[in-house]
C-alpha atoms as a PDB file:
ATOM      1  CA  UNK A   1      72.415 180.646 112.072  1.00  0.00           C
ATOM      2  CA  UNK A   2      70.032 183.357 112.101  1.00  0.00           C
ATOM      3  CA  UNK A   3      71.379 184.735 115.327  1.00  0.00           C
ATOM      4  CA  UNK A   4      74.685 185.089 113.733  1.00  0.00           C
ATOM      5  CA  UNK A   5      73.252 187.743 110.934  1.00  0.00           C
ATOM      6  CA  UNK A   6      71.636 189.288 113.233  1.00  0.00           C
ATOM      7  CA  UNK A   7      75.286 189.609 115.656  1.00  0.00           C
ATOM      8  CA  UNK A   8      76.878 190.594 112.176  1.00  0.00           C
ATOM      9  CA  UNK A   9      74.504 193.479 111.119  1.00  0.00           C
ATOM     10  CA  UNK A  10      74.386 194.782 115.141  1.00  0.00           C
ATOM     11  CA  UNK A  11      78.235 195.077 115.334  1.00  0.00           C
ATOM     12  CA  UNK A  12      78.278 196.210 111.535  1.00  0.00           C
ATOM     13  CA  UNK A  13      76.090 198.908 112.299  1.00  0.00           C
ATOM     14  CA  UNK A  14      77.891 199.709 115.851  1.00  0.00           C
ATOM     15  CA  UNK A  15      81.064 200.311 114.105  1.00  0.00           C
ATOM     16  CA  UNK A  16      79.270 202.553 111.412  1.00  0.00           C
ATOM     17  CA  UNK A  17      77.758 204.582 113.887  1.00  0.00           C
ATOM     18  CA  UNK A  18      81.491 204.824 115.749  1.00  0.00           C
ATOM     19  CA  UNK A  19      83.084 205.721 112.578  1.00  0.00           C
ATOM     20  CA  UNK A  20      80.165 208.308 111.615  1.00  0.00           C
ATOM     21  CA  UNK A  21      80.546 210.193 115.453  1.00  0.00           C
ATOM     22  CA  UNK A  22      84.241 210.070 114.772  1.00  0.00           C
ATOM     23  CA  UNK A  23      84.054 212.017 111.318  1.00  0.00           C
ATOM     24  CA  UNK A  24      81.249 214.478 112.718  1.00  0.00           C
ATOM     25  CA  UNK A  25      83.626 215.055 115.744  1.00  0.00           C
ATOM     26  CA  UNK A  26      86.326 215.883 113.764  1.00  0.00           C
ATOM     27  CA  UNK A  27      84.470 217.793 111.215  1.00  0.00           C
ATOM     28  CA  UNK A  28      83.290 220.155 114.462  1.00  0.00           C
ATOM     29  CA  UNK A  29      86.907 220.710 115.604  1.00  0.00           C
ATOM     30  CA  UNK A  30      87.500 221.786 112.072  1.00  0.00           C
ATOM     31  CA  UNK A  31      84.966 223.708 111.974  1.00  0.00           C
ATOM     32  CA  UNK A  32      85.720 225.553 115.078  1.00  0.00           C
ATOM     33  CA  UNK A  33      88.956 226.376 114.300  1.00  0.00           C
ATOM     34  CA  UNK A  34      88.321 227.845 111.305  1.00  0.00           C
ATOM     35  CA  UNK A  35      85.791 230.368 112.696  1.00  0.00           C
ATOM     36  CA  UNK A  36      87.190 231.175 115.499  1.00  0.00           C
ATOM     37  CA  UNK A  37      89.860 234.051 116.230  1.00  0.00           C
ATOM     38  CA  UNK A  38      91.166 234.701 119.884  1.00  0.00           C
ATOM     39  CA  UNK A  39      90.674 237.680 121.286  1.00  0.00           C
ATOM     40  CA  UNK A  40      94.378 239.481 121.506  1.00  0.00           C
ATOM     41  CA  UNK A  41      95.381 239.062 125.237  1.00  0.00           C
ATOM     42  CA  UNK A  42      98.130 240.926 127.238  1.00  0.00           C
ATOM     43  CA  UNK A  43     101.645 239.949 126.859  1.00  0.00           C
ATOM     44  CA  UNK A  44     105.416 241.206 126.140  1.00  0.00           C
ATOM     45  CA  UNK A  45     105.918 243.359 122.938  1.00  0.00           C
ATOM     46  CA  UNK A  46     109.777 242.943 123.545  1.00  0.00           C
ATOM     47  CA  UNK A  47     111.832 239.975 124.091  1.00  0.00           C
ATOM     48  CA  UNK A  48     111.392 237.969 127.070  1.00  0.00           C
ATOM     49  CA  UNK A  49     113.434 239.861 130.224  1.00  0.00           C
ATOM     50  CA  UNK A  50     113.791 238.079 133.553  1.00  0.00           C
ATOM     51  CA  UNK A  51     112.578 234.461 132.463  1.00  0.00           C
ATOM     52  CA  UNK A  52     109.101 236.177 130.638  1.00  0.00           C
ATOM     53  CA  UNK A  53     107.577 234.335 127.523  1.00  0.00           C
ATOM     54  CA  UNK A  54     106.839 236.823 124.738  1.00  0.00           C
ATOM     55  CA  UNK A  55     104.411 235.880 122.046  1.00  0.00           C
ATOM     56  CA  UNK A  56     106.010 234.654 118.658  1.00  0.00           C
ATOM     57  CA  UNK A  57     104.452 236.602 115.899  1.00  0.00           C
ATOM     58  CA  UNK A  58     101.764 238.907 117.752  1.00  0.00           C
ATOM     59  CA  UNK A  59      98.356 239.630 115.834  1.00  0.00           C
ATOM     60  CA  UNK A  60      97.382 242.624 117.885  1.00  0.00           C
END
């Protein structure tokens, strides 16, 4: 019986751990994208001419 606890807390604890690297993870991605601004980066002012992608709303 005592090696059934034990099982319980281990996998308990496992999927604590999991769900706390999951949350940090996501916290970081968050993070990141909320300090970060791309540097502006060559491409078409005007519409797209001869198969060309244009950006949609430029920030530069």
């Amino acid at each position: 019986m005592r090696t059934r606890v034990g099982t319980r807390v281990m996998v308990g604890l496992a999927v604590l751990a999991g769900i706390g690297i999951f949350i940090a993870a996501n916290a970081h991605l968050i993070w990141t994208s909320v300090h970060s601004q791309p540097d502006c980066v060559p491409h078409l002012k005007l519409p797209g001419q001869g198969g060309q992608f244009r950006a949609a709303q430029s920030s530069c």
